[in-house]
C-alpha atoms as a PDB file:
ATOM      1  CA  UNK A   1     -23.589  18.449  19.032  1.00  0.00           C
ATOM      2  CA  UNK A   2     -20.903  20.765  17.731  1.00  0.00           C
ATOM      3  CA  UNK A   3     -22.464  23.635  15.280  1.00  0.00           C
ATOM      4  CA  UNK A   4     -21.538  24.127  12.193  1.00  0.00           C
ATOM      5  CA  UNK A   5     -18.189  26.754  11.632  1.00  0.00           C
ATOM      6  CA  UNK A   6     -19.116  30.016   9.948  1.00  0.00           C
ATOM      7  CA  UNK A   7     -15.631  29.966   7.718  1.00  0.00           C
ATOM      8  CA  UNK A   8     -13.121  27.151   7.262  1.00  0.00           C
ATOM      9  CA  UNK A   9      -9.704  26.437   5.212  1.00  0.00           C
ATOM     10  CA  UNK A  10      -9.337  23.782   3.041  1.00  0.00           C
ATOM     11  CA  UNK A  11      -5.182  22.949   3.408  1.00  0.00           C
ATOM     12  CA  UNK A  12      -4.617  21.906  -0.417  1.00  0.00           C
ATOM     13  CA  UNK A  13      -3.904  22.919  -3.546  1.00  0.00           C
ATOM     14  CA  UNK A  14      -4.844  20.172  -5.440  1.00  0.00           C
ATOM     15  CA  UNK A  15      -8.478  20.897  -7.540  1.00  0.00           C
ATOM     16  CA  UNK A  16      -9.439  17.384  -7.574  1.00  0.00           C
ATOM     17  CA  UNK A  17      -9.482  16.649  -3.561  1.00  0.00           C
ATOM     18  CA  UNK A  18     -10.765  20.326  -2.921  1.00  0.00           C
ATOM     19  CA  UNK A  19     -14.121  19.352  -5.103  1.00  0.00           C
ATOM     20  CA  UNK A  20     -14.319  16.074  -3.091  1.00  0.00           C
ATOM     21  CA  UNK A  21     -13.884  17.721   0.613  1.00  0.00           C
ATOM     22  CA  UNK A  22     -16.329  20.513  -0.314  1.00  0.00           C
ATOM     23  CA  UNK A  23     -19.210  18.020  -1.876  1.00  0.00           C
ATOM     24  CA  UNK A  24     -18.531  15.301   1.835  1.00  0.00           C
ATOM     25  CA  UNK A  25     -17.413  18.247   4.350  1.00  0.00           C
ATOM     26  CA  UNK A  26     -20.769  20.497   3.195  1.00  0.00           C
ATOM     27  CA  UNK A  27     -22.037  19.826   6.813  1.00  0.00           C
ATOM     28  CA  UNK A  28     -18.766  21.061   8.868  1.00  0.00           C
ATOM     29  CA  UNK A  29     -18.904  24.874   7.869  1.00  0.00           C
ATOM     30  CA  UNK A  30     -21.163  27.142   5.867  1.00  0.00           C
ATOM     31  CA  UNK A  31     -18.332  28.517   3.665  1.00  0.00           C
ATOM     32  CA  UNK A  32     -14.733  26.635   3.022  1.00  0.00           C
ATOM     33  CA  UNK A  33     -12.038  28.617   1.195  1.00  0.00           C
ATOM     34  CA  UNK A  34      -9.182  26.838  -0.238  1.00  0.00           C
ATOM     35  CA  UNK A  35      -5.696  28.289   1.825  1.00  0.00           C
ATOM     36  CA  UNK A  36      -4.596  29.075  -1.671  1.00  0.00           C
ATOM     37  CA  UNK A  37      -7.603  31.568  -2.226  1.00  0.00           C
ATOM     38  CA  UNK A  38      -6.340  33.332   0.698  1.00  0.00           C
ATOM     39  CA  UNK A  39      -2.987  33.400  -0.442  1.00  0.00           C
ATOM     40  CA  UNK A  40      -1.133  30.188   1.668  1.00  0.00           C
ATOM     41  CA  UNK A  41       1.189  28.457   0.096  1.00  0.00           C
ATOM     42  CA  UNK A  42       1.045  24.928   0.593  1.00  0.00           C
ATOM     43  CA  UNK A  43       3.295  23.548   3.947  1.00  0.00           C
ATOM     44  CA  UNK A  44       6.295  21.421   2.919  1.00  0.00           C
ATOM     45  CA  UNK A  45       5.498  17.994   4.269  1.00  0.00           C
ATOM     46  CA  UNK A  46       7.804  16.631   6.480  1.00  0.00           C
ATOM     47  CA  UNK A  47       6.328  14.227   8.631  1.00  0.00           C
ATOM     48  CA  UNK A  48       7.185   9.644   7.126  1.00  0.00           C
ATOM     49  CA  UNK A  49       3.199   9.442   8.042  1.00  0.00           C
ATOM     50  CA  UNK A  50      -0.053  10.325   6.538  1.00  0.00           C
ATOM     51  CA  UNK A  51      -1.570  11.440  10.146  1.00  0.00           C
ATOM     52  CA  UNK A  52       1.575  13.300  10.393  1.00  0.00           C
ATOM     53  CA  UNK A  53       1.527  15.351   7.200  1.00  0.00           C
ATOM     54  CA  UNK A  54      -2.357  16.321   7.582  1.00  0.00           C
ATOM     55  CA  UNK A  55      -1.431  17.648  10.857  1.00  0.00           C
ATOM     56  CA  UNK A  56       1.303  19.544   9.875  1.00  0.00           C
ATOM     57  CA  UNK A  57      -0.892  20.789   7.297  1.00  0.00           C
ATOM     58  CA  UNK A  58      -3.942  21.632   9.092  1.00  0.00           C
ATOM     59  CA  UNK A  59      -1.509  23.417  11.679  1.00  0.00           C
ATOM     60  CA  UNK A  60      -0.056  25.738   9.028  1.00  0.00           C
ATOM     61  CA  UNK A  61      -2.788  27.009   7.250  1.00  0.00           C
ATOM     62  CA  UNK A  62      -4.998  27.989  10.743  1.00  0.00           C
ATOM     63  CA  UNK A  63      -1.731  29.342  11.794  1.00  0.00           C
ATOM     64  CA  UNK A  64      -1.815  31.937   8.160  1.00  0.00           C
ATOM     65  CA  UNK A  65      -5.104  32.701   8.352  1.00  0.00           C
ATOM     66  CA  UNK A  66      -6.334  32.549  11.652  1.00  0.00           C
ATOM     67  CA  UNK A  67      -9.453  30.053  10.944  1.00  0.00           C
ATOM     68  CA  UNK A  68     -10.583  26.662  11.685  1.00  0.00           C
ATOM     69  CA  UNK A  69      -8.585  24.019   9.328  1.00  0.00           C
ATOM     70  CA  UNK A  70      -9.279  20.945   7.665  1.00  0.00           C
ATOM     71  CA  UNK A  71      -6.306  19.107   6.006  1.00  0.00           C
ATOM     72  CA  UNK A  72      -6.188  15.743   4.244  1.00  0.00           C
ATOM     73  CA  UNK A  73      -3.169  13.393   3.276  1.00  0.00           C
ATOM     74  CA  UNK A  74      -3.665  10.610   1.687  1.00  0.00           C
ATOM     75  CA  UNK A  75      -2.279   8.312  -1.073  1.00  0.00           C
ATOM     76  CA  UNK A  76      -1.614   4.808  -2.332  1.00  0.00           C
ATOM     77  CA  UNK A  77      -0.002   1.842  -0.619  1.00  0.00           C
ATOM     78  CA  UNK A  78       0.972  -0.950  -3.203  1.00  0.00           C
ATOM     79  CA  UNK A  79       1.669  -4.278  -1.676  1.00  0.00           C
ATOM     80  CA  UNK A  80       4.127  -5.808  -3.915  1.00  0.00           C
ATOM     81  CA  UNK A  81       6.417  -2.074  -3.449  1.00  0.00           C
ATOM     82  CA  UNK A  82       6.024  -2.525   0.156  1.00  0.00           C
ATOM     83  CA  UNK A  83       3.580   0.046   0.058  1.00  0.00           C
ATOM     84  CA  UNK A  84       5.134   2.740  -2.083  1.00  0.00           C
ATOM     85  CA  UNK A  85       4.205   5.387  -2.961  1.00  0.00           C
ATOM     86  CA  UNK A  86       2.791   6.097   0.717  1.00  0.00           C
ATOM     87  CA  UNK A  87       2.925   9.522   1.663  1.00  0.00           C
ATOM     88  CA  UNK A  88       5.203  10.272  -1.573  1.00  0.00           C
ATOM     89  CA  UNK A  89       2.047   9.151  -3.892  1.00  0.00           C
ATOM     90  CA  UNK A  90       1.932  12.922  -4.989  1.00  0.00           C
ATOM     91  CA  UNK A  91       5.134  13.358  -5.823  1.00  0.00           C
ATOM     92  CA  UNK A  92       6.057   9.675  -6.778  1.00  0.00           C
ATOM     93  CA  UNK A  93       7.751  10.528 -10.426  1.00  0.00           C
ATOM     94  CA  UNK A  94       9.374  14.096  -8.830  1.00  0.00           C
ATOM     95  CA  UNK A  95       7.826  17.097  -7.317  1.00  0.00           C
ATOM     96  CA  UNK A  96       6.748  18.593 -10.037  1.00  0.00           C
ATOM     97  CA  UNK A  97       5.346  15.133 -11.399  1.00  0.00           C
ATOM     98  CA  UNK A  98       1.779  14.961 -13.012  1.00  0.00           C
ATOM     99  CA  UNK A  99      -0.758  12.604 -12.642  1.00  0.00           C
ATOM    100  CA  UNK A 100      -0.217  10.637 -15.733  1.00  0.00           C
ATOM    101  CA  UNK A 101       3.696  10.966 -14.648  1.00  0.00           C
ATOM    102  CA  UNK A 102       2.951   9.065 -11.212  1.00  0.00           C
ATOM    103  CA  UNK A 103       0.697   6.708 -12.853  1.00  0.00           C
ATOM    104  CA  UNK A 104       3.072   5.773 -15.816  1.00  0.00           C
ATOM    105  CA  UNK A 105       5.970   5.079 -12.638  1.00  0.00           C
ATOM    106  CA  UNK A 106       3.484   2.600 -11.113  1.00  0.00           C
ATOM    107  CA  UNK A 107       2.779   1.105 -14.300  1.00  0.00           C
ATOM    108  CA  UNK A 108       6.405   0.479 -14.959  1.00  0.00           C
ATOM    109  CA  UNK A 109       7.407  -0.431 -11.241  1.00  0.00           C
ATOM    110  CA  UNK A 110       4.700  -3.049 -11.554  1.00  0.00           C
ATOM    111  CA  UNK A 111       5.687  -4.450 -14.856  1.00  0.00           C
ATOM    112  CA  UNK A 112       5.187  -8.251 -15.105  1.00  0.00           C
ATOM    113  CA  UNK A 113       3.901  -8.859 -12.146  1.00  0.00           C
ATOM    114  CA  UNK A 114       0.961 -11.000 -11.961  1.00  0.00           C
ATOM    115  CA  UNK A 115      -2.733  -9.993 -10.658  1.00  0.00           C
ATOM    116  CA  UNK A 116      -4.072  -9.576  -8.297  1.00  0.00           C
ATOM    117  CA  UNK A 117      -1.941  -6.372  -7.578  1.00  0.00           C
ATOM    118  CA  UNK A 118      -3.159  -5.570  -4.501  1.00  0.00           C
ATOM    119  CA  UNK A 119      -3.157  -2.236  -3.564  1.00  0.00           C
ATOM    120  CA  UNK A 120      -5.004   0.648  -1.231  1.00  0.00           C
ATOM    121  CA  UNK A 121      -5.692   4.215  -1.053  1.00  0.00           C
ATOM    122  CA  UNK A 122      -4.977   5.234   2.637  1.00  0.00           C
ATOM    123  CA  UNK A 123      -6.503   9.124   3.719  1.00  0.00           C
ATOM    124  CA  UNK A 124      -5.854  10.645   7.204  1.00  0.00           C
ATOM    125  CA  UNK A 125      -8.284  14.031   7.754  1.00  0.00           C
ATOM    126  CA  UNK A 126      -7.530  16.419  10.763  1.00  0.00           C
ATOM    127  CA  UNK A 127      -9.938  19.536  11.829  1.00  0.00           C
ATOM    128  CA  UNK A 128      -8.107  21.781  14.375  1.00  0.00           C
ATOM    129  CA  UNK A 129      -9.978  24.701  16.037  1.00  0.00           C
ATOM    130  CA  UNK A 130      -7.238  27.051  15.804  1.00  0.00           C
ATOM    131  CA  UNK A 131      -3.257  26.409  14.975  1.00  0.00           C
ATOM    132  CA  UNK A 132      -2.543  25.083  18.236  1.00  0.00           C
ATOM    133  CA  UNK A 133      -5.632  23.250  19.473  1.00  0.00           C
ATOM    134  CA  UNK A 134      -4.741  20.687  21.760  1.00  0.00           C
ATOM    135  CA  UNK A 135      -7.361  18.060  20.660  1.00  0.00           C
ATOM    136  CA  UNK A 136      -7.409  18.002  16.737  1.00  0.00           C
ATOM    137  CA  UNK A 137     -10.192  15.748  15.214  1.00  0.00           C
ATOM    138  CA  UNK A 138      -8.410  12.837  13.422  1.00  0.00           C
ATOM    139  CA  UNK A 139      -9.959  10.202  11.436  1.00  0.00           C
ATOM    140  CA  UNK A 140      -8.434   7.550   8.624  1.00  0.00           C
ATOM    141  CA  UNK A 141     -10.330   5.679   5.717  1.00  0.00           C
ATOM    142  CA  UNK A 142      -8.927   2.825   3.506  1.00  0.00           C
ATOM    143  CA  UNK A 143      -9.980   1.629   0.348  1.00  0.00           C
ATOM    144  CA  UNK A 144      -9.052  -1.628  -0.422  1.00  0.00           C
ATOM    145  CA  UNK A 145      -8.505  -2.513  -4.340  1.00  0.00           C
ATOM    146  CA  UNK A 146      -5.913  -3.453  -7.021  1.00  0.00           C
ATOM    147  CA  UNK A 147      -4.052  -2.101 -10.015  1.00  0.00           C
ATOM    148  CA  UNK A 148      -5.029  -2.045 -13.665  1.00  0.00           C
ATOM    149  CA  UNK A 149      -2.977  -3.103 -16.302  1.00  0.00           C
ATOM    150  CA  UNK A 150      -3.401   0.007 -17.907  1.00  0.00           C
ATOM    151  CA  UNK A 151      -5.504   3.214 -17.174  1.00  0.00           C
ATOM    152  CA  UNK A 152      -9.216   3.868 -18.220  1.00  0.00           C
ATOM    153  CA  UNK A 153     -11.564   6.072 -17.422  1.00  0.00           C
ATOM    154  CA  UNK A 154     -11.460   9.646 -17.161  1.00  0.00           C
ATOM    155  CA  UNK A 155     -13.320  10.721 -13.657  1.00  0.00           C
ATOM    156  CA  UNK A 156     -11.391  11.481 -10.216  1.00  0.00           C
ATOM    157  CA  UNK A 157      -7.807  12.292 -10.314  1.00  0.00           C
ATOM    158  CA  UNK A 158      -4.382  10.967  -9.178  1.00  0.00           C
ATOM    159  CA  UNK A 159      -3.922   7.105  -9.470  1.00  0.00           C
ATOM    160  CA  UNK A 160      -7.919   6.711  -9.783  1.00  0.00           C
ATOM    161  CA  UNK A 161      -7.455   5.677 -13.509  1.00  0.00           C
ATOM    162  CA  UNK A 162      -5.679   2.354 -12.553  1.00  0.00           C
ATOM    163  CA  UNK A 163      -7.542   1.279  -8.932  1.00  0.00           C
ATOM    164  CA  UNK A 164      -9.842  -1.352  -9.153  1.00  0.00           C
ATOM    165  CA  UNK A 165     -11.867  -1.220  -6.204  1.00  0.00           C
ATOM    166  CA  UNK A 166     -12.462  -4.848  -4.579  1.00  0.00           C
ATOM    167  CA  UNK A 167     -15.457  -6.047  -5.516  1.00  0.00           C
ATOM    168  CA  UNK A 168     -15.619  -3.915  -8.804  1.00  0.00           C
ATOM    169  CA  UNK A 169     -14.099  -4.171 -12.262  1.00  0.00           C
ATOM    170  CA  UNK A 170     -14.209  -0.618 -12.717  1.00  0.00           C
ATOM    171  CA  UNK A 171     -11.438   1.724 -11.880  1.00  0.00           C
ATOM    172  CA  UNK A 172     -12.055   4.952  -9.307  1.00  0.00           C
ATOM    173  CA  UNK A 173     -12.159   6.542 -12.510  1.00  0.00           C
ATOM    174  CA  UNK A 174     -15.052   4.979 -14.288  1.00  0.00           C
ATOM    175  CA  UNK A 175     -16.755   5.612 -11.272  1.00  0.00           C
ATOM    176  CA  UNK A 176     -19.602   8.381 -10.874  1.00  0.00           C
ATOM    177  CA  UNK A 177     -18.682  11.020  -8.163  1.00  0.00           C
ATOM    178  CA  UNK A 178     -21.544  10.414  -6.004  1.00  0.00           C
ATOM    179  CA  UNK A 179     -20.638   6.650  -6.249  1.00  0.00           C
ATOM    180  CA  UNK A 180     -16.941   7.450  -5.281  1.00  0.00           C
ATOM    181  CA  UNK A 181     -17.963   9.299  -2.464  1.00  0.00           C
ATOM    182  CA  UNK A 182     -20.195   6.825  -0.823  1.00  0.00           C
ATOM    183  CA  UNK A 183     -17.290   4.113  -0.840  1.00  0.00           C
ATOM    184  CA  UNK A 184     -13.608   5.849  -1.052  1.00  0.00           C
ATOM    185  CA  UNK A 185     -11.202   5.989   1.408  1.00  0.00           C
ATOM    186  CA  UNK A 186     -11.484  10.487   1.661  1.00  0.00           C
ATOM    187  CA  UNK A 187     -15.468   9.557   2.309  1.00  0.00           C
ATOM    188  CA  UNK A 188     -15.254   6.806   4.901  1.00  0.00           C
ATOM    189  CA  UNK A 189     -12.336   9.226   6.470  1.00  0.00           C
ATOM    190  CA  UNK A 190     -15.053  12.097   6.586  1.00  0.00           C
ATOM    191  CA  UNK A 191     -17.789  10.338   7.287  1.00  0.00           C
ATOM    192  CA  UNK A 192     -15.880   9.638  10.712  1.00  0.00           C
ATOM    193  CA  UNK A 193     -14.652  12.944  11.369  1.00  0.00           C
ATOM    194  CA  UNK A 194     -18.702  14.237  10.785  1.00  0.00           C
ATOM    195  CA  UNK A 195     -19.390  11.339  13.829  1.00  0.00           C
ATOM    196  CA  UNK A 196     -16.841  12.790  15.359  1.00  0.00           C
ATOM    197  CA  UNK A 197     -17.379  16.629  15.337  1.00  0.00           C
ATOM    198  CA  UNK A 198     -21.487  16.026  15.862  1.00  0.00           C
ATOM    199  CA  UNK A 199     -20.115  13.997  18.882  1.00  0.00           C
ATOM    200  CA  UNK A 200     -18.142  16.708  20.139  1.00  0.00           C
ATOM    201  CA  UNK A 201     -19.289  19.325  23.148  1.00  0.00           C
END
Protein backbone atom coordinates (compact mmCIF):
# COMPACT_ATOMS: atom_id res chain seq x y z
CA UNK A 1 0.00 0.00 0.00
CA UNK A 2 1.32 3.31 -1.26
CA UNK A 3 1.84 5.97 1.79
CA UNK A 4 0.42 8.90 1.94
CA UNK A 5 2.52 12.11 0.00
CA UNK A 6 3.89 14.67 2.42
CA UNK A 7 2.90 17.76 -0.15
CA UNK A 8 0.73 17.68 -3.27
CA UNK A 9 -0.68 20.26 -6.05
CA UNK A 10 -4.04 20.63 -6.74
CA UNK A 11 -3.95 21.67 -10.86
CA UNK A 12 -7.06 24.19 -10.73
CA UNK A 13 -8.13 27.34 -10.19
CA UNK A 14 -11.55 26.90 -9.81
CA UNK A 15 -12.72 27.31 -5.74
CA UNK A 16 -15.59 25.08 -6.09
CA UNK A 17 -13.68 21.71 -7.37
CA UNK A 18 -10.58 22.63 -5.10
CA UNK A 19 -13.10 22.32 -1.85
CA UNK A 20 -14.42 19.02 -3.35
CA UNK A 21 -10.79 17.33 -4.13
CA UNK A 22 -9.50 18.45 -0.72
CA UNK A 23 -12.75 17.09 1.41
CA UNK A 24 -12.48 13.20 -1.13
CA UNK A 25 -8.50 13.36 -1.76
CA UNK A 26 -7.87 13.98 2.35
CA UNK A 27 -6.31 10.42 2.30
CA UNK A 28 -3.68 10.92 -0.75
CA UNK A 29 -1.36 13.60 0.97
CA UNK A 30 -1.11 15.32 4.33
CA UNK A 31 -1.07 18.87 2.84
CA UNK A 32 -2.49 19.87 -0.88
CA UNK A 33 -1.76 23.40 -2.13
CA UNK A 34 -3.68 24.72 -4.95
CA UNK A 35 -0.85 25.43 -8.11
CA UNK A 36 -2.27 28.89 -7.91
CA UNK A 37 -1.05 29.34 -4.19
CA UNK A 38 2.28 28.64 -5.47
CA UNK A 39 2.04 30.93 -8.16
CA UNK A 40 1.08 28.46 -11.51
CA UNK A 41 -0.96 29.69 -13.79
CA UNK A 42 -3.41 27.41 -15.03
CA UNK A 43 -2.13 25.15 -18.41
CA UNK A 44 -4.05 26.06 -21.59
CA UNK A 45 -5.97 22.93 -22.42
CA UNK A 46 -5.38 21.55 -25.56
CA UNK A 47 -6.10 18.07 -25.64
CA UNK A 48 -10.48 17.14 -27.62
CA UNK A 49 -10.55 14.68 -24.34
CA UNK A 50 -11.19 14.89 -20.72
CA UNK A 51 -8.28 12.16 -19.91
CA UNK A 52 -6.30 14.28 -22.15
CA UNK A 53 -6.69 17.70 -20.55
CA UNK A 54 -6.17 16.29 -16.82
CA UNK A 55 -3.00 14.95 -18.05
CA UNK A 56 -1.81 17.83 -19.59
CA UNK A 57 -2.70 19.46 -16.50
CA UNK A 58 -1.31 17.29 -13.93
CA UNK A 59 1.97 17.34 -16.18
CA UNK A 60 2.31 21.13 -15.97
CA UNK A 61 1.86 21.96 -12.60
CA UNK A 62 4.52 18.96 -11.19
CA UNK A 63 6.62 20.27 -13.93
CA UNK A 64 6.37 24.29 -11.99
CA UNK A 65 6.68 23.16 -8.82
CA UNK A 66 8.46 20.12 -8.63
CA UNK A 67 5.71 18.02 -6.52
CA UNK A 68 3.40 15.22 -6.88
CA UNK A 69 0.13 16.42 -8.99
CA UNK A 70 -3.37 15.74 -9.00
CA UNK A 71 -5.46 17.26 -11.88
CA UNK A 72 -9.15 16.85 -12.70
CA UNK A 73 -11.21 17.60 -15.98
CA UNK A 74 -14.41 17.11 -16.09
CA UNK A 75 -17.73 18.53 -17.42
CA UNK A 76 -21.15 17.90 -18.91
CA UNK A 77 -22.20 15.75 -21.85
CA UNK A 78 -25.85 16.61 -23.02
CA UNK A 79 -27.40 14.03 -25.22
CA UNK A 80 -29.68 15.92 -27.37
CA UNK A 81 -26.21 18.49 -28.25
CA UNK A 82 -24.38 15.43 -29.00
CA UNK A 83 -22.74 15.82 -25.88
CA UNK A 84 -21.79 19.47 -25.77
CA UNK A 85 -20.39 21.12 -23.77
CA UNK A 86 -17.73 18.17 -23.22
CA UNK A 87 -14.47 19.33 -22.39
CA UNK A 88 -15.62 23.07 -23.33
CA UNK A 89 -18.30 22.87 -20.27
CA UNK A 90 -16.07 25.62 -18.56
CA UNK A 91 -15.86 27.81 -21.07
CA UNK A 92 -19.20 26.97 -22.93
CA UNK A 93 -20.59 30.83 -23.20
CA UNK A 94 -16.64 32.21 -23.83
CA UNK A 95 -13.56 32.01 -21.78
CA UNK A 96 -14.21 34.35 -19.58
CA UNK A 97 -17.91 32.96 -19.17
CA UNK A 98 -19.48 32.56 -15.60
CA UNK A 99 -21.38 29.98 -14.24
CA UNK A 100 -24.76 31.46 -14.60
CA UNK A 101 -23.36 32.48 -18.29
CA UNK A 102 -22.79 28.63 -19.19
CA UNK A 103 -25.91 27.65 -17.56
CA UNK A 104 -28.18 30.36 -19.24
CA UNK A 105 -26.40 28.86 -22.92
CA UNK A 106 -27.68 25.38 -21.96
CA UNK A 107 -30.90 26.66 -21.01
CA UNK A 108 -31.36 28.35 -24.31
CA UNK A 109 -29.64 25.54 -26.51
CA UNK A 110 -32.19 23.26 -24.91
CA UNK A 111 -35.21 25.38 -25.42
CA UNK A 112 -38.37 23.36 -26.24
CA UNK A 113 -37.17 20.31 -26.07
CA UNK A 114 -39.07 17.81 -24.23
CA UNK A 115 -37.93 15.82 -20.90
CA UNK A 116 -36.30 13.73 -20.17
CA UNK A 117 -33.11 15.78 -21.15
CA UNK A 118 -30.73 13.41 -20.58
CA UNK A 119 -27.57 14.46 -19.67
CA UNK A 120 -24.11 13.48 -17.61
CA UNK A 121 -21.31 14.93 -15.79
CA UNK A 122 -18.15 13.03 -17.05
CA UNK A 123 -14.65 13.63 -14.60
CA UNK A 124 -11.23 12.12 -15.56
CA UNK A 125 -8.56 12.47 -12.34
CA UNK A 126 -4.75 11.81 -12.97
CA UNK A 127 -1.96 11.65 -10.00
CA UNK A 128 1.58 11.71 -11.53
CA UNK A 129 4.64 11.23 -9.26
CA UNK A 130 6.65 13.78 -10.84
CA UNK A 131 6.12 15.74 -14.43
CA UNK A 132 7.20 12.93 -16.39
CA UNK A 133 6.17 9.75 -14.58
CA UNK A 134 5.71 7.09 -16.88
CA UNK A 135 2.67 5.42 -15.15
CA UNK A 136 0.19 8.27 -14.10
CA UNK A 137 -2.84 7.05 -11.99
CA UNK A 138 -5.99 7.59 -14.14
CA UNK A 139 -9.45 7.03 -13.14
CA UNK A 140 -13.07 8.36 -14.70
CA UNK A 141 -16.55 8.73 -12.89
CA UNK A 142 -19.96 9.46 -14.57
CA UNK A 143 -22.97 10.73 -13.21
CA UNK A 144 -25.86 9.98 -14.98
CA UNK A 145 -28.91 12.64 -14.75
CA UNK A 146 -30.99 15.22 -16.71
CA UNK A 147 -31.56 18.93 -17.12
CA UNK A 148 -33.90 21.25 -15.26
CA UNK A 149 -36.10 23.51 -16.78
CA UNK A 150 -34.74 26.15 -14.89
CA UNK A 151 -32.05 26.41 -12.07
CA UNK A 152 -32.64 25.96 -8.23
CA UNK A 153 -30.72 25.54 -5.55
CA UNK A 154 -27.77 27.27 -4.46
CA UNK A 155 -24.99 24.46 -3.34
CA UNK A 156 -22.04 23.12 -5.71
CA UNK A 157 -21.04 25.13 -8.62
CA UNK A 158 -20.95 25.03 -12.46
CA UNK A 159 -24.07 23.41 -14.15
CA UNK A 160 -25.05 21.76 -10.62
CA UNK A 161 -28.10 24.17 -10.42
CA UNK A 162 -29.88 22.46 -13.43
CA UNK A 163 -28.69 18.44 -13.08
CA UNK A 164 -31.15 16.25 -11.88
CA UNK A 165 -29.47 13.29 -10.79
CA UNK A 166 -31.35 9.93 -11.95
CA UNK A 167 -33.22 8.73 -9.43
CA UNK A 168 -33.62 12.22 -7.67
CA UNK A 169 -35.78 15.28 -8.22
CA UNK A 170 -33.32 17.44 -6.76
CA UNK A 171 -30.64 19.21 -8.65
CA UNK A 172 -26.62 18.74 -7.64
CA UNK A 173 -27.38 21.90 -6.15
CA UNK A 174 -30.05 21.18 -3.63
CA UNK A 175 -27.90 18.56 -2.67
CA UNK A 176 -25.84 18.52 0.76
CA UNK A 177 -22.01 18.29 0.14
CA UNK A 178 -21.49 15.17 1.93
CA UNK A 179 -24.45 13.76 -0.13
CA UNK A 180 -22.78 15.02 -3.43
CA UNK A 181 -19.73 13.47 -2.61
CA UNK A 182 -20.90 10.02 -1.90
CA UNK A 183 -22.66 9.83 -5.45
CA UNK A 184 -21.00 12.45 -8.10
CA UNK A 185 -19.08 11.72 -10.86
CA UNK A 186 -15.47 13.77 -9.10
CA UNK A 187 -16.27 11.13 -6.01
CA UNK A 188 -16.77 7.85 -7.85
CA UNK A 189 -13.57 9.19 -10.04
CA UNK A 190 -11.60 9.47 -6.62
CA UNK A 191 -12.86 6.88 -4.96
CA UNK A 192 -11.06 4.78 -7.83
CA UNK A 193 -7.93 6.54 -7.95
CA UNK A 194 -7.78 5.95 -3.70
CA UNK A 195 -8.23 1.89 -4.90
CA UNK A 196 -5.85 2.59 -7.08
CA UNK A 197 -2.95 4.39 -5.25
CA UNK A 198 -3.59 1.96 -1.90
CA UNK A 199 -3.13 -0.76 -4.64
CA UNK A 200 -0.01 0.56 -5.80
CA UNK A 201 3.75 -0.78 -4.64
Amino acid sequence: MAAPLPRLVVATGNAGKLAELRTLAAALATEMLAQTALGVASAEETEDSFGGNALLKARHAARATGLPALADDSGLEVDALGGAPGVYSARYAGPTASDADNNAKLLAALAGRAAPRRARYRAVLVLVRHADDPAPLVAEGRWEGEIALAPRGSGGFGYDPLFVPAGDSRTAAELAPADKNRVSHRGQALAALLAAWQAAP
